[in-house]
N, C-alpha and C. Protein backbone atom coordinates (compact mmCIF):
# COMPACT_ATOMS: atom_id res chain seq x y z
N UNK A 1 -181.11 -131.56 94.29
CA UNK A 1 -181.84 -132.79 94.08
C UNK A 1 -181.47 -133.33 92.71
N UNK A 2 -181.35 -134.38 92.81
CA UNK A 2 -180.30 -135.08 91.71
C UNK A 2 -181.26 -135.93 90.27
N UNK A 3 -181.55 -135.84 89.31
CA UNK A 3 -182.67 -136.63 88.78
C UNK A 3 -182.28 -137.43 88.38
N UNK A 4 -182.74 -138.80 89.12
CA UNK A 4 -182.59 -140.17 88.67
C UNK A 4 -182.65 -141.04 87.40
N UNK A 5 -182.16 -142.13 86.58
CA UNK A 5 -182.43 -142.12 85.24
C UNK A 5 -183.81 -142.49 84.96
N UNK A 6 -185.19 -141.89 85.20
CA UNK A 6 -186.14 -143.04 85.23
C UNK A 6 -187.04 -141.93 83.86
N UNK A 7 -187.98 -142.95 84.30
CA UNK A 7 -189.13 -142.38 82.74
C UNK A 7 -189.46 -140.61 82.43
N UNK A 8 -189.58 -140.51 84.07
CA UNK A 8 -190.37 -138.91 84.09
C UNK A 8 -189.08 -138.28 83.97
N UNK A 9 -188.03 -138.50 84.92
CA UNK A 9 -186.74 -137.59 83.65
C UNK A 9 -186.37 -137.80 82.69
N UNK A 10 -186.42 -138.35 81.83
CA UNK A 10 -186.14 -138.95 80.70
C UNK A 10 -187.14 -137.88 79.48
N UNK A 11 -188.41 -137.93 80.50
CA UNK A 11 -189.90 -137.63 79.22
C UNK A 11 -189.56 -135.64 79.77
N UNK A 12 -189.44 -135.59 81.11
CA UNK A 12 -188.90 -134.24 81.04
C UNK A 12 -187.87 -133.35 80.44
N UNK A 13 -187.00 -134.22 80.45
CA UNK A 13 -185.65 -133.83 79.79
C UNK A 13 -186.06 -133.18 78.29
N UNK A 14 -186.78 -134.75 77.52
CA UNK A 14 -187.34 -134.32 75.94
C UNK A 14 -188.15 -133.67 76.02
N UNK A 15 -189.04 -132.59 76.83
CA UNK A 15 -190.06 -131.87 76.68
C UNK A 15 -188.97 -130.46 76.77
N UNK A 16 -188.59 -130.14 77.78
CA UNK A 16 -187.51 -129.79 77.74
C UNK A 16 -186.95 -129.54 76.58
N UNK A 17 -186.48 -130.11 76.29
CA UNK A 17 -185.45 -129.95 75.03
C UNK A 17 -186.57 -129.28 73.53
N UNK A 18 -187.61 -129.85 73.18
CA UNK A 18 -188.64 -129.42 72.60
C UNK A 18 -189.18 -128.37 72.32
N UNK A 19 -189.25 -127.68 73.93
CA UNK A 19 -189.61 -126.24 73.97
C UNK A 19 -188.36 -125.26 73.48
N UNK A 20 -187.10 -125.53 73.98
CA UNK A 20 -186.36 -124.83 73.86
C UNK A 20 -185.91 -124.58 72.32
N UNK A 21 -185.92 -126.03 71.51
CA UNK A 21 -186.22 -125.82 70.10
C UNK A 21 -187.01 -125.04 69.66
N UNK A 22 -188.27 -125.06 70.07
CA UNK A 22 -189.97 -124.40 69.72
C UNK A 22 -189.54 -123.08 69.57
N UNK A 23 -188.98 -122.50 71.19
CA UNK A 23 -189.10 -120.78 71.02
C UNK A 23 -187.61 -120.68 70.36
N UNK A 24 -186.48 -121.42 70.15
CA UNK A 24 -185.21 -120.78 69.39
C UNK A 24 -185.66 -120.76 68.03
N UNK A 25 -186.66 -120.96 67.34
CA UNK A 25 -186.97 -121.11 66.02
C UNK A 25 -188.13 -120.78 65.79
N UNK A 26 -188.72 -120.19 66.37
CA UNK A 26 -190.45 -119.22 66.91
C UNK A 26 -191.37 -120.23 66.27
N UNK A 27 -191.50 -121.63 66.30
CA UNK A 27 -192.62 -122.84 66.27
C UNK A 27 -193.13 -122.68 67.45
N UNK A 28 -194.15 -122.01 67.28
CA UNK A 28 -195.52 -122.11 68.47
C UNK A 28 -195.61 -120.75 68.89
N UNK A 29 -194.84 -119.74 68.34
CA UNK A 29 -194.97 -118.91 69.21
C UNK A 29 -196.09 -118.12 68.14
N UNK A 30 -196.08 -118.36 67.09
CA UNK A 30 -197.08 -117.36 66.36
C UNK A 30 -198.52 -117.78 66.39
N UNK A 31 -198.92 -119.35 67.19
CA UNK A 31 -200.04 -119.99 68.06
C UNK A 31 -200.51 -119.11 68.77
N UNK A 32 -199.35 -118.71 69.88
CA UNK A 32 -199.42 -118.08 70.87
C UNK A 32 -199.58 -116.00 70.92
N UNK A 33 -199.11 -115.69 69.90
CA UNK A 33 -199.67 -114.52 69.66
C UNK A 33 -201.05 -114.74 68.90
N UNK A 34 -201.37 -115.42 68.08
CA UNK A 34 -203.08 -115.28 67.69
C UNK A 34 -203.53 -115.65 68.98
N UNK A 35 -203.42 -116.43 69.85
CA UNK A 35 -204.38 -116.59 70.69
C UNK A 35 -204.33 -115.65 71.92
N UNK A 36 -203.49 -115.25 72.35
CA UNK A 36 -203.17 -113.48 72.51
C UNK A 36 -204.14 -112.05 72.37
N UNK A 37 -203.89 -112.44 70.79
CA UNK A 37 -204.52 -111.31 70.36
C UNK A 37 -206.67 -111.75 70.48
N UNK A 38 -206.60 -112.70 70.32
CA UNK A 38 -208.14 -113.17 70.30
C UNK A 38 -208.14 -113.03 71.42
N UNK A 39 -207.85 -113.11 72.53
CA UNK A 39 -208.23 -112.57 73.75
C UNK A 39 -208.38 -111.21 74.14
N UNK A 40 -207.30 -110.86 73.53
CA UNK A 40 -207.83 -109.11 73.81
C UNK A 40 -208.63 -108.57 73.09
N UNK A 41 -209.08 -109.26 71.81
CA UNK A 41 -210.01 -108.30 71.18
C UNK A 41 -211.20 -109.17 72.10
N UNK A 42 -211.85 -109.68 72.29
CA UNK A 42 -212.60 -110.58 72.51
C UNK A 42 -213.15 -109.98 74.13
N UNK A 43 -211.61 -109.61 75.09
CA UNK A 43 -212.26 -108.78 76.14
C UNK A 43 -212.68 -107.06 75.53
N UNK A 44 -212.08 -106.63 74.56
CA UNK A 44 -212.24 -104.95 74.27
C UNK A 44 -213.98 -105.44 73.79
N UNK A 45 -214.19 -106.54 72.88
CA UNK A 45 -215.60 -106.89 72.59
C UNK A 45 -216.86 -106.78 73.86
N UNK A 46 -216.01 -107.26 74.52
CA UNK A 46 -216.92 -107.22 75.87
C UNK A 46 -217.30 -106.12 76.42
N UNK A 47 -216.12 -105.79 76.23
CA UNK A 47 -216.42 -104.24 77.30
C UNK A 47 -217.41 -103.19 76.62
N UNK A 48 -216.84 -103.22 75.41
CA UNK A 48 -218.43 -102.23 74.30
C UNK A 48 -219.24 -102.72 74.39
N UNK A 49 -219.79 -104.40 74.52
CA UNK A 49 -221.26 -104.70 74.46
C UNK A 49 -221.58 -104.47 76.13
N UNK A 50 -220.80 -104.53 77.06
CA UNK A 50 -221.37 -104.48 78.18
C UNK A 50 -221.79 -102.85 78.07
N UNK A 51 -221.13 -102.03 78.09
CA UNK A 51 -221.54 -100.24 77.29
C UNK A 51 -222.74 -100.25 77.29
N UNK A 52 -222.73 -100.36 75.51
CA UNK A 52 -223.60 -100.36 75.01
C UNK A 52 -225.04 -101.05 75.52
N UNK A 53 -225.06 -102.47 76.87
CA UNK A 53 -226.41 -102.73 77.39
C UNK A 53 -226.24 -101.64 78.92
N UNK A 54 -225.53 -101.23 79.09
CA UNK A 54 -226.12 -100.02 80.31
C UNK A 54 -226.78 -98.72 79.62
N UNK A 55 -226.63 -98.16 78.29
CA UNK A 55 -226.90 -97.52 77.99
C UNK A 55 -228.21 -97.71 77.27
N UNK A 56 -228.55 -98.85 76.98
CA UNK A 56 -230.03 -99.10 76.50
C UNK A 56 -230.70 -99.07 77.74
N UNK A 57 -230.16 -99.91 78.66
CA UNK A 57 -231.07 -100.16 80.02
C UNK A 57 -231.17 -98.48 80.72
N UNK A 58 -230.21 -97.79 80.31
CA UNK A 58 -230.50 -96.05 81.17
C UNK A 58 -231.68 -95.91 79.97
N UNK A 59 -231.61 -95.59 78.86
CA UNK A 59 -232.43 -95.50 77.80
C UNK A 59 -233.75 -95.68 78.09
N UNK A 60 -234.10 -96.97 78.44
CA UNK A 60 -235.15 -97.96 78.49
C UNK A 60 -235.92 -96.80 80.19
N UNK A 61 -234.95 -96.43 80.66
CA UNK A 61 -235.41 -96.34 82.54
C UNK A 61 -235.76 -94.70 81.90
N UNK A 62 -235.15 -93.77 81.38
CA UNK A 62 -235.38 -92.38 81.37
C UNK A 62 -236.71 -92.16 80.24
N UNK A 63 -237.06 -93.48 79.27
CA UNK A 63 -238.46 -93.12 79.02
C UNK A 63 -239.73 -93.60 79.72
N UNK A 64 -239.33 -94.50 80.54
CA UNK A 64 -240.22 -94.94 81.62
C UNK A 64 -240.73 -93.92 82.27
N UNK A 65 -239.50 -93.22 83.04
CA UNK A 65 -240.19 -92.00 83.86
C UNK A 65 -240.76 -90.81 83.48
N UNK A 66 -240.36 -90.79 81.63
CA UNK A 66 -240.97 -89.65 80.94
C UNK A 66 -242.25 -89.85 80.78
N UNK A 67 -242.75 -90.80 80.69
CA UNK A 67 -243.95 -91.47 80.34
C UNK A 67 -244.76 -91.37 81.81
N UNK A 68 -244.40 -91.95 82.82
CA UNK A 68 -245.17 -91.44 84.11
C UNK A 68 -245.13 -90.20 84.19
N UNK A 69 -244.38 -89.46 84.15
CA UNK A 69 -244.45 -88.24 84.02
C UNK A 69 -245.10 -87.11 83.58
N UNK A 70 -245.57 -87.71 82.17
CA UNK A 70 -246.50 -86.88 81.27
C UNK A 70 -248.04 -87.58 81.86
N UNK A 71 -248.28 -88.70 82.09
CA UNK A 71 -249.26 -88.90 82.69
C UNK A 71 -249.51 -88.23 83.98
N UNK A 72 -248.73 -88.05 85.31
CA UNK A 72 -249.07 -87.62 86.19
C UNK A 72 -249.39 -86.12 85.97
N UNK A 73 -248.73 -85.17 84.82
CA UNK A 73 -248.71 -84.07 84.77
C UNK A 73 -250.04 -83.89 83.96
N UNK A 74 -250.32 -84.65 83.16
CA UNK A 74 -252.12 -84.59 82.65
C UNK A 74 -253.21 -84.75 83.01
N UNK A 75 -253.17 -85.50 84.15
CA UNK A 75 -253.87 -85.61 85.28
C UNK A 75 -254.17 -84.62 86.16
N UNK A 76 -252.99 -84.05 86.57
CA UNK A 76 -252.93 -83.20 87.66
C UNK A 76 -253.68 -81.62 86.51
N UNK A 77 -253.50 -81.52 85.47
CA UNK A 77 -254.23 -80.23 84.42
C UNK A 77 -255.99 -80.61 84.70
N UNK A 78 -255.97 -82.09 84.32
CA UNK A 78 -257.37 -82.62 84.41
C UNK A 78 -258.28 -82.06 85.35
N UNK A 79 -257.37 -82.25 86.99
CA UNK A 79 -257.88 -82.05 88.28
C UNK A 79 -258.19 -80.53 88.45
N UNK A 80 -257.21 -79.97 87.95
CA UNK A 80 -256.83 -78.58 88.47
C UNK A 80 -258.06 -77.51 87.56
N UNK A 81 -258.56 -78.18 86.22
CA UNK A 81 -259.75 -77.78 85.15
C UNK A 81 -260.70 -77.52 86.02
N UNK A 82 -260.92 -78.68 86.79
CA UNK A 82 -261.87 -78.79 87.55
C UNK A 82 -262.99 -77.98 88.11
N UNK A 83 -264.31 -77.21 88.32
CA UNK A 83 -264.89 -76.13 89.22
C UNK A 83 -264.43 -76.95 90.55
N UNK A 84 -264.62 -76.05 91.49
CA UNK A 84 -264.76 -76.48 92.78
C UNK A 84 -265.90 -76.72 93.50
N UNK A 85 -266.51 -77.59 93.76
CA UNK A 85 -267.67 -78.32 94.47
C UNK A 85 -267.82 -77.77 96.06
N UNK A 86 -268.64 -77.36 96.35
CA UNK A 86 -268.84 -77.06 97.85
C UNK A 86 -268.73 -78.39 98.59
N UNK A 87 -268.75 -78.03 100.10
CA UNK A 87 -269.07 -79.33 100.52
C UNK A 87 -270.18 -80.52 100.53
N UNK A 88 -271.70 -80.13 100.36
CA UNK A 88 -272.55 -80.80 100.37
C UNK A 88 -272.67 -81.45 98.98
N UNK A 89 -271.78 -81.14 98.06
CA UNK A 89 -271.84 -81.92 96.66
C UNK A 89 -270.43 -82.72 96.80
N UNK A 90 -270.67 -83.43 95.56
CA UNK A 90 -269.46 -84.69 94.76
C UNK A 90 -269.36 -84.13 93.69
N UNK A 91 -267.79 -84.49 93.47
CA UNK A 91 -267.26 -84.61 92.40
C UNK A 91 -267.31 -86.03 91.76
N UNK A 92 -267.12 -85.84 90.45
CA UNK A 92 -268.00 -86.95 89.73
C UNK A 92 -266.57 -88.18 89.83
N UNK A 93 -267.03 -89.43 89.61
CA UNK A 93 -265.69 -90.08 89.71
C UNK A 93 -265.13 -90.51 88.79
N UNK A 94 -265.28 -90.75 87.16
CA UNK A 94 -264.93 -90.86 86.10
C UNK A 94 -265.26 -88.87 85.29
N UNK A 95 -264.22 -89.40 84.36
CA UNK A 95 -264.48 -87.72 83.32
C UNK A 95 -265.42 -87.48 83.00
N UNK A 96 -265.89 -86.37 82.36
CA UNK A 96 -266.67 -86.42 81.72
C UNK A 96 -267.31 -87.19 80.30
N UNK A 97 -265.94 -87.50 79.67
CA UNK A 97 -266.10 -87.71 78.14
C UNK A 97 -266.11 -89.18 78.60
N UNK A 98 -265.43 -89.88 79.69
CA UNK A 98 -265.84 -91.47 79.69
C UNK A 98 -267.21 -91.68 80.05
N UNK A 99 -267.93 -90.78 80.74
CA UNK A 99 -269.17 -91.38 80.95
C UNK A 99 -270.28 -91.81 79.74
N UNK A 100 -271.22 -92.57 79.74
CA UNK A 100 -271.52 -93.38 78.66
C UNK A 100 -273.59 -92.99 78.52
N UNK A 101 -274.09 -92.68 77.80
CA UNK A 101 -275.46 -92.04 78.02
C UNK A 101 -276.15 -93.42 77.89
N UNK A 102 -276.71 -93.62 78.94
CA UNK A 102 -278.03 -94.82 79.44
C UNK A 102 -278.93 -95.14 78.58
């Protein structure tokens, strides 16, 4: 395919010609390594802060369940203190120490 004399070959040709100046004489190319390099640090940035929020969020989840945990297990000491009530009695439904004298 043959390029005709018109504007867009003409403006191609000099772009063309431009670049090939650019990289035989490294104009633009040291553009092109900073912006390079800001990309890769910029994804390595990412990748540690993304890290670093799974590991708060595990953080955040393994004292959650420590915390139910120690509650269910103080509870269950609470219950277990307990005397045992025959059947024709109740057990009381608040503790002892919450109840409040009339």
């Amino acid at each position: 395919m043959s390029c005709y004399p018109s504007f867009i070959c003409v403006l191609g040709r000099s772009m063309a010609n431009r670049f090939r100046f650019a990289v035989k004489n490294s104009f633009g190319i040291t553009l092109m390594e900073t912006v390079l390099a800001l990309a890769m640090f910029s994804s390595a940035g990412t990748a540690v802060l993304l890290g670093v929020r799974a590991a708060h969020t595990s953080s955040d989840r393994v004292n959650a369940n420590a915390i139910a945990e120690n509650l269910a297990r103080n509870q269950m000491e609470y219950v277990f203190s307990l005397d045992l009530v025959s059947a024709p009695g109740n057990y009381a439904s608040t503790p002892p120490w919450l109840m409040t004298q009339g």
